[in-house]
C-alpha atoms as a PDB file:
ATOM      1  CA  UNK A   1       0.000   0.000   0.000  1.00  0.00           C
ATOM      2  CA  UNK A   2       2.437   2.357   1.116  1.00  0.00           C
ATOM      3  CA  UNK A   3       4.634   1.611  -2.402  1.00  0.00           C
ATOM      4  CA  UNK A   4       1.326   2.498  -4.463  1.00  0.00           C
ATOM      5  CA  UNK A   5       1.203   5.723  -2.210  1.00  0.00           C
ATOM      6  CA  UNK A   6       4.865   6.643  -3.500  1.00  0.00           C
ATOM      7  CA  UNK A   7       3.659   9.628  -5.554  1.00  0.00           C
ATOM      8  CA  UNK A   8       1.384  10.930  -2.638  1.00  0.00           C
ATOM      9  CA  UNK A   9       3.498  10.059   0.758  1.00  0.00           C
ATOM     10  CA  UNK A  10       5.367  12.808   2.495  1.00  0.00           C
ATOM     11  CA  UNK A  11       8.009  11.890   4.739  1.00  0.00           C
ATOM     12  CA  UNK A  12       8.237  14.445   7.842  1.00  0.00           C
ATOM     13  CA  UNK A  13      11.352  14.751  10.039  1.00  0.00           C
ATOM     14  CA  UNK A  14      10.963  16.440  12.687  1.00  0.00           C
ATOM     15  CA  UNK A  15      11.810  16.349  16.559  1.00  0.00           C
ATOM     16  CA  UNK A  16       9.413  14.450  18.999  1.00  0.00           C
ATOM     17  CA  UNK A  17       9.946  17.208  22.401  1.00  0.00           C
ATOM     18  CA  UNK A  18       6.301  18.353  23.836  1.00  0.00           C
ATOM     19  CA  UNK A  19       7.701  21.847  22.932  1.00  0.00           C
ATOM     20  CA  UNK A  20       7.088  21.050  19.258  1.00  0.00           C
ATOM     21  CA  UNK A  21       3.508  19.658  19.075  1.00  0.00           C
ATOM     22  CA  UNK A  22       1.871  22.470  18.092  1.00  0.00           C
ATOM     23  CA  UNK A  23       4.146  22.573  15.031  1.00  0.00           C
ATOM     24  CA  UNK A  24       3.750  18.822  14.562  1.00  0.00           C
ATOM     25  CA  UNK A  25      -0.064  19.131  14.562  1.00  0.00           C
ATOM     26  CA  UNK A  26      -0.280  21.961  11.738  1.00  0.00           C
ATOM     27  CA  UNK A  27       2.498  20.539   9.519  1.00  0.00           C
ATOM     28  CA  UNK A  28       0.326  16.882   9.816  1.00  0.00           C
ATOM     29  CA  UNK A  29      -2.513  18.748   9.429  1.00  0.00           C
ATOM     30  CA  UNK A  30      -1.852  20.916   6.379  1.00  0.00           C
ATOM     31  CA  UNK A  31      -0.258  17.381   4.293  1.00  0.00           C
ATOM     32  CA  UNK A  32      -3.373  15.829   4.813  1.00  0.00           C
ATOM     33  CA  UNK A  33      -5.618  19.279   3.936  1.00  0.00           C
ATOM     34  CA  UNK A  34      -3.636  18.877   0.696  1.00  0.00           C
ATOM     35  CA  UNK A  35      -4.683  15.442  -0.389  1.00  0.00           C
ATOM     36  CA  UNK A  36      -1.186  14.160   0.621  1.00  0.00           C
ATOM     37  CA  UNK A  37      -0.044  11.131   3.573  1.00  0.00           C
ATOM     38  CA  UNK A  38       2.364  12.503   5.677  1.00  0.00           C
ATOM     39  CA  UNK A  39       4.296   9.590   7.037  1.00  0.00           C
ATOM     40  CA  UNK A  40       7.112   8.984   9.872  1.00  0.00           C
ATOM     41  CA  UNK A  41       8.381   7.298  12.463  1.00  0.00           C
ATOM     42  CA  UNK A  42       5.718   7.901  15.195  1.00  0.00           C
ATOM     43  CA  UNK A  43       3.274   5.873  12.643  1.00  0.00           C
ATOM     44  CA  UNK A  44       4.412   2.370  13.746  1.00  0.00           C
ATOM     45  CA  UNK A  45       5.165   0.781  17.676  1.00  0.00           C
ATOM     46  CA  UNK A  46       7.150  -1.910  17.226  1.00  0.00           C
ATOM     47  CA  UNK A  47      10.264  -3.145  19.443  1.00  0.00           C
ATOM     48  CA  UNK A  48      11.221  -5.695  17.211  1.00  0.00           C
ATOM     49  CA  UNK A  49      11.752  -3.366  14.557  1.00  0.00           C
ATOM     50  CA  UNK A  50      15.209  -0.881  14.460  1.00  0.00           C
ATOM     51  CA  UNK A  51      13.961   2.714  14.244  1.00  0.00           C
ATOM     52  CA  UNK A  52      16.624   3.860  11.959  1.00  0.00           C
ATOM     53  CA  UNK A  53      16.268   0.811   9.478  1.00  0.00           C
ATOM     54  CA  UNK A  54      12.461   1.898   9.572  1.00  0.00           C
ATOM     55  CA  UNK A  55      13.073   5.902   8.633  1.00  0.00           C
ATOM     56  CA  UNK A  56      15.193   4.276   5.583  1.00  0.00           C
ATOM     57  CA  UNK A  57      12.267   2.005   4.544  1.00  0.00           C
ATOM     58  CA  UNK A  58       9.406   5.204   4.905  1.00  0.00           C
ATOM     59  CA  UNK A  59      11.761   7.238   3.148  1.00  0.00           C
ATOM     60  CA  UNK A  60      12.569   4.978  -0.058  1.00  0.00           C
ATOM     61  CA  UNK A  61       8.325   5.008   0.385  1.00  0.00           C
ATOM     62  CA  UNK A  62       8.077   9.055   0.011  1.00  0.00           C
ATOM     63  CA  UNK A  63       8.209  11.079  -2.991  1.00  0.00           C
ATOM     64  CA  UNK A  64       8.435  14.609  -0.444  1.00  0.00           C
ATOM     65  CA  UNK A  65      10.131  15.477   2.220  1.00  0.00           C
ATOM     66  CA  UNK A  66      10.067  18.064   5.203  1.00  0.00           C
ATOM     67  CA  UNK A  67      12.685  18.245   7.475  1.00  0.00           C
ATOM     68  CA  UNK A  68      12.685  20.876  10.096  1.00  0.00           C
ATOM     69  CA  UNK A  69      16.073  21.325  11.526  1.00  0.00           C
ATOM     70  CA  UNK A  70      15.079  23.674  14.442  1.00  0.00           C
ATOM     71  CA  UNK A  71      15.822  21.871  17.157  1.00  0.00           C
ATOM     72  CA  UNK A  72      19.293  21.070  16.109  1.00  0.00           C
ATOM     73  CA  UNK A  73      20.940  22.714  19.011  1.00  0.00           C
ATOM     74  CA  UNK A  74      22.372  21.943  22.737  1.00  0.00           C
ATOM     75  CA  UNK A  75      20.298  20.106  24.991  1.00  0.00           C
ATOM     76  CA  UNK A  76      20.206  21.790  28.580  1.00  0.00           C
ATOM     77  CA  UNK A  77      20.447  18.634  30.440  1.00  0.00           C
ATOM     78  CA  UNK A  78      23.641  16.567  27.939  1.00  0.00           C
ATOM     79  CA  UNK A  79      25.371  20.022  26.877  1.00  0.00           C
ATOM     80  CA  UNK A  80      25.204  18.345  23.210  1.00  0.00           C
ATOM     81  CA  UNK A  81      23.305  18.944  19.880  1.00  0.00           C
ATOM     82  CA  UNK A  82      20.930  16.665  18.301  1.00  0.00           C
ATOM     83  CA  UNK A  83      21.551  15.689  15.241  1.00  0.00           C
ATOM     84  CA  UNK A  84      18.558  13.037  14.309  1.00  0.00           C
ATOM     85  CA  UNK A  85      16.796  16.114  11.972  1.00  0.00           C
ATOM     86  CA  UNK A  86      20.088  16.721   9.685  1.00  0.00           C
ATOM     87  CA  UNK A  87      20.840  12.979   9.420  1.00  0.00           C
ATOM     88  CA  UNK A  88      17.610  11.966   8.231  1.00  0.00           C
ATOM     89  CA  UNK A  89      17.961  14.935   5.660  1.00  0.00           C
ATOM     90  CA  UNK A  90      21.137  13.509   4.805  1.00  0.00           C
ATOM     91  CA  UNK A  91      19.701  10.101   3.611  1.00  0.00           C
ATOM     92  CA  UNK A  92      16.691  11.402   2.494  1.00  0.00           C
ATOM     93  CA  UNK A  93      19.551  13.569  -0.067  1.00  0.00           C
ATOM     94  CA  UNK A  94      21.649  10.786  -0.823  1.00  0.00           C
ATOM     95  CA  UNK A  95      18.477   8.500  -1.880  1.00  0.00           C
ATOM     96  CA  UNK A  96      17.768  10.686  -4.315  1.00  0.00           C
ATOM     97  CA  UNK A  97      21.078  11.260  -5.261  1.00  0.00           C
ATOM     98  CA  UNK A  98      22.115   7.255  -5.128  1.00  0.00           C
ATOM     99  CA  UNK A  99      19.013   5.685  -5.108  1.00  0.00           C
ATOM    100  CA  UNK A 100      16.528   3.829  -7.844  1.00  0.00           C
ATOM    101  CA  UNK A 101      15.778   5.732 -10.775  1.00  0.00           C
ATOM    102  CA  UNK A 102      12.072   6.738  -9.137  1.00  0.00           C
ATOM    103  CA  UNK A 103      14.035   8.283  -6.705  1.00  0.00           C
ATOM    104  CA  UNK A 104      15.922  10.703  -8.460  1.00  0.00           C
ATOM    105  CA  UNK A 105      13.138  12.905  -8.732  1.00  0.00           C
ATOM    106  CA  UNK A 106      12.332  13.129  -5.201  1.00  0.00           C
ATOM    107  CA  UNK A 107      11.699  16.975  -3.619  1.00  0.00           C
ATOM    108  CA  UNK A 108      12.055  17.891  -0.217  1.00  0.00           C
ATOM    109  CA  UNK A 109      11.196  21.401   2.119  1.00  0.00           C
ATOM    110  CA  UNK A 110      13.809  22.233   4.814  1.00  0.00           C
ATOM    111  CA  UNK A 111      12.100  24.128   7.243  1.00  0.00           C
ATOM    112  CA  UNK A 112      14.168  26.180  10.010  1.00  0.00           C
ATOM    113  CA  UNK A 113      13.018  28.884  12.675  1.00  0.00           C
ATOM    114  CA  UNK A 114      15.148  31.810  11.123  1.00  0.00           C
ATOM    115  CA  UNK A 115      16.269  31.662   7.308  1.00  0.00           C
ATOM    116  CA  UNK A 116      20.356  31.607   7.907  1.00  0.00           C
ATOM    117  CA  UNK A 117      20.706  29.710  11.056  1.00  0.00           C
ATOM    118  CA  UNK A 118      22.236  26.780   9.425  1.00  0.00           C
ATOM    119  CA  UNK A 119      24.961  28.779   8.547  1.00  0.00           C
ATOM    120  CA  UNK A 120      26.383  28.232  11.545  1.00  0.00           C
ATOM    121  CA  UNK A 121      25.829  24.261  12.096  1.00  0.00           C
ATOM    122  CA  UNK A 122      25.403  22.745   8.374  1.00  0.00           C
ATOM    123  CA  UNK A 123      26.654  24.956   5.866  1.00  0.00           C
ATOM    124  CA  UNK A 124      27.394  21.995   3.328  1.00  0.00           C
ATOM    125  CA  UNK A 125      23.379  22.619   2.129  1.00  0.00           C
ATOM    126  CA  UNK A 126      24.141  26.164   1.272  1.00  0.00           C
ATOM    127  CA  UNK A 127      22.013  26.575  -1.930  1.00  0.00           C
ATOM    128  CA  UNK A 128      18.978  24.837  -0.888  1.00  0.00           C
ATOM    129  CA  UNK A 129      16.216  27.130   0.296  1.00  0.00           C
ATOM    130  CA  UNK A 130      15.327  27.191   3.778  1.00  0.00           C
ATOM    131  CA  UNK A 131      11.901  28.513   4.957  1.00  0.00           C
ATOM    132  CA  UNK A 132      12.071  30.070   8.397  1.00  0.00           C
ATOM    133  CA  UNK A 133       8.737  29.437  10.333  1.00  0.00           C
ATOM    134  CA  UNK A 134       9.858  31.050  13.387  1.00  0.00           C
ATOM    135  CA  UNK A 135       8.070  28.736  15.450  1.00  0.00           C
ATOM    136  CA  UNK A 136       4.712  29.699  14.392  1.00  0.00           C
ATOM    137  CA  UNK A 137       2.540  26.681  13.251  1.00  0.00           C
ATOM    138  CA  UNK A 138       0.606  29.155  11.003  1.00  0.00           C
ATOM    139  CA  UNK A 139       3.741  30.258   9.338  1.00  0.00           C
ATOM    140  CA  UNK A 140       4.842  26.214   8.625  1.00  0.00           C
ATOM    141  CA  UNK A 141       1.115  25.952   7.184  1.00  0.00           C
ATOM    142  CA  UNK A 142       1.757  28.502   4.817  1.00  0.00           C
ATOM    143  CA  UNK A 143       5.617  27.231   3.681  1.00  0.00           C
ATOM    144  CA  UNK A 144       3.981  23.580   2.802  1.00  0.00           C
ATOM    145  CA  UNK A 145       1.258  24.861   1.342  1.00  0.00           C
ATOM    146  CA  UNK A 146       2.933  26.576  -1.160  1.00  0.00           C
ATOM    147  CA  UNK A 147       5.638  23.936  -1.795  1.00  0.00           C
ATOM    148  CA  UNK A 148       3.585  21.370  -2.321  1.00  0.00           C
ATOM    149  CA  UNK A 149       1.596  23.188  -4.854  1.00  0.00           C
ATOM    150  CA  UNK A 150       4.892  23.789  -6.583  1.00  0.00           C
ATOM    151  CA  UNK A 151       6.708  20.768  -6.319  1.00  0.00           C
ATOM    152  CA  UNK A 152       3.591  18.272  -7.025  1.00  0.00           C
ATOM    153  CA  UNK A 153       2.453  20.334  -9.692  1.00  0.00           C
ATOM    154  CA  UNK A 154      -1.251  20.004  -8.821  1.00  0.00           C
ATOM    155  CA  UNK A 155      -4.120  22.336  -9.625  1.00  0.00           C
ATOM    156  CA  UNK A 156      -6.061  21.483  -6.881  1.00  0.00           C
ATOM    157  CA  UNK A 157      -4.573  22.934  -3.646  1.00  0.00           C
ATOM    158  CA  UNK A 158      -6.693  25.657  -2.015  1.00  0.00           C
ATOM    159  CA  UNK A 159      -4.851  28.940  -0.929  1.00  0.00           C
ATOM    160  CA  UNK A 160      -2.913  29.275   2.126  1.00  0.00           C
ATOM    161  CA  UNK A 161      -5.464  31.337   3.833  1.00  0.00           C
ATOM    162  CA  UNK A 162      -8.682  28.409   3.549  1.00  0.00           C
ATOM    163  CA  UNK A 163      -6.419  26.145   4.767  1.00  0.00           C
ATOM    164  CA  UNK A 164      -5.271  28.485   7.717  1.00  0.00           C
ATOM    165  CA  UNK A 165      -9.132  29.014   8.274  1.00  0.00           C
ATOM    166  CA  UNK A 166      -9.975  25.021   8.331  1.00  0.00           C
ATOM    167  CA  UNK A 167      -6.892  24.445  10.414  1.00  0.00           C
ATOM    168  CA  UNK A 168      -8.645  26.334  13.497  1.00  0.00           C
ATOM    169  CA  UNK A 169     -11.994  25.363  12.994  1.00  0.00           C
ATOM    170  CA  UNK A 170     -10.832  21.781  13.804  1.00  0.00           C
ATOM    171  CA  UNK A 171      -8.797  22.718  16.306  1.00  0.00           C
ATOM    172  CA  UNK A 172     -11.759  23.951  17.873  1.00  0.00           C
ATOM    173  CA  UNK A 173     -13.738  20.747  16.996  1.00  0.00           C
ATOM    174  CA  UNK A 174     -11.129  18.439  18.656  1.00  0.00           C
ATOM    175  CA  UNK A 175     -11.952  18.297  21.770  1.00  0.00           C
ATOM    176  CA  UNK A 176     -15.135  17.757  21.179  1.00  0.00           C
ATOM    177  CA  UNK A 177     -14.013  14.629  19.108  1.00  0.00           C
ATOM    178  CA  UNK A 178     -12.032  13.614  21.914  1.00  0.00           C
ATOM    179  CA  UNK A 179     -15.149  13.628  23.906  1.00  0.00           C
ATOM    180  CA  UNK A 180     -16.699  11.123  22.296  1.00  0.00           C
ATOM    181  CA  UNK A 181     -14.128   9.139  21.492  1.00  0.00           C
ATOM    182  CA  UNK A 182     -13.379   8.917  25.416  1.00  0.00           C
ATOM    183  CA  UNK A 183     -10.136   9.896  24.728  1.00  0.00           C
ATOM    184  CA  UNK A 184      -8.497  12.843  26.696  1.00  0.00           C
ATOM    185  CA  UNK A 185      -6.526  15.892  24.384  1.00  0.00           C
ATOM    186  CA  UNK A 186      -3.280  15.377  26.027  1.00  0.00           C
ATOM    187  CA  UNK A 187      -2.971  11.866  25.841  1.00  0.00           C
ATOM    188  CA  UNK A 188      -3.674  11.736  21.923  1.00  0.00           C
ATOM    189  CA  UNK A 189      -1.004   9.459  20.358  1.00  0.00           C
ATOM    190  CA  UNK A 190       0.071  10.348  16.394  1.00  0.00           C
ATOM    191  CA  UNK A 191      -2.236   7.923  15.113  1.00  0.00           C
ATOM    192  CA  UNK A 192      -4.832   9.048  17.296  1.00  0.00           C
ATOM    193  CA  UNK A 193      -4.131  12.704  15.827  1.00  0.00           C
ATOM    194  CA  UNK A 194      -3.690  12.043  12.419  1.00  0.00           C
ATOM    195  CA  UNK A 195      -7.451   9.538  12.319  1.00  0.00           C
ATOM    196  CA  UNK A 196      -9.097  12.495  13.788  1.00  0.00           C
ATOM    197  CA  UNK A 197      -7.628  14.846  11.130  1.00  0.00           C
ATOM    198  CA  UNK A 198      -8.957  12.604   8.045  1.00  0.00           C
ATOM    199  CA  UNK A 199     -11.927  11.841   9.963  1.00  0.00           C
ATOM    200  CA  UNK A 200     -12.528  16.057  10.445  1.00  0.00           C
ATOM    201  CA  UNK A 201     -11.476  16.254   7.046  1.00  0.00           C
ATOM    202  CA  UNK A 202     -14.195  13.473   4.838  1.00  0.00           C
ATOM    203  CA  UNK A 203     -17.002  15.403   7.766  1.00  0.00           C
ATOM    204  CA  UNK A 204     -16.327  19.066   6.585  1.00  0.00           C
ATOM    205  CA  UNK A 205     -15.637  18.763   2.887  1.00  0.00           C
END
């Protein structure tokens, strides 16, 4: 399923800290809005399964990519950077560049909180264009928006601003959903989000 999916999966790395949900939840949200699957490593629970050797599998599975390297800086309690966000860019790079032919036309969107910051961390992917979201979830919305109408090519994208608009009518619906799912807000795994998304989504066409 997820190989038929090629052209419409979207591969999203980002970092898993409670300080990032909100970003999380309107990047998920907005892929979906879009007519796209947005797909990483929060989708599966499995011990018996290697994370890494998973992110390789969804990514030879994903025509797009977003990475957002914001978080790639010095954690308070370790004194040292995390680096998961750039490495997963860097394979998600070299399958295009080494991969199958269906991979070499792969895009990607690398998302940061200010435009230049990688200047100072990852030079080496001077030349791509970074889109700084400065941690607003409103401001990601509009980035992927716009790239995906661009690098899919489709005709059928609504504007930034409907999508915006839908985006906080169901965050005003959730926890209403959650309600009668018995389920509380906080405790909402990524599956749990992302059902309640496409479920929001086929009820308010």
């Amino acid at each position: 399923m997820a190989s038929i999916n090629y052209t419409r999966n979207v591969f999203i790395n980002f970092p898993f800290d409670p300080e990032y949900l909100q970003l999380r939840n309107a990047i998920v949200f907005v892929i979906f809005h879009c007519e796209f699957i947005p797909r990483c490593a929060l989708e599966e629970d499995d011990s018996g399964v290697v994370r890494f050797e998973m992110i390789q599998n969804i990514i030879s599975e994903c025509k797009f990519s977003i990475h957002d390297i914001s978080r790639t800086q010095l954690d308070e309690d370790t004194g040292l950077p995390r680096f998961n966000m750039p490495l997963e860019l860097g394979v998600f790079l070299g399958a295009k560049r080494f991969g199958h032919k269906k991979h070499k036309d792969k895009k990607c969107l690398i998302l940061d909180k200010e435009k230049y910051r990688y200047q100072s961390f990852i030079s080496d992917i001077a030349g791509h264009e970074i889109r700084p979201h400065s941690n607003n979830p409103e401001e990601a919305i509009k980035h992927i928006r716009n790239w995906l109408n661009t690098a899919s090519g489709r005709k059928t994208i609504p504007g930034g601003r409907k999508i915006l608009g839908r985006y906080r009518l169901f965050k005003t619906d959730l926890p209403e959903m959650c309600q009668s799912e018995s389920v509380e807000l906080d405790e909402l795994t990524y599956n749990d989000y992302t059902n309640f998304i496409e479920l929001w989504l086929k009820g308010n066409i």
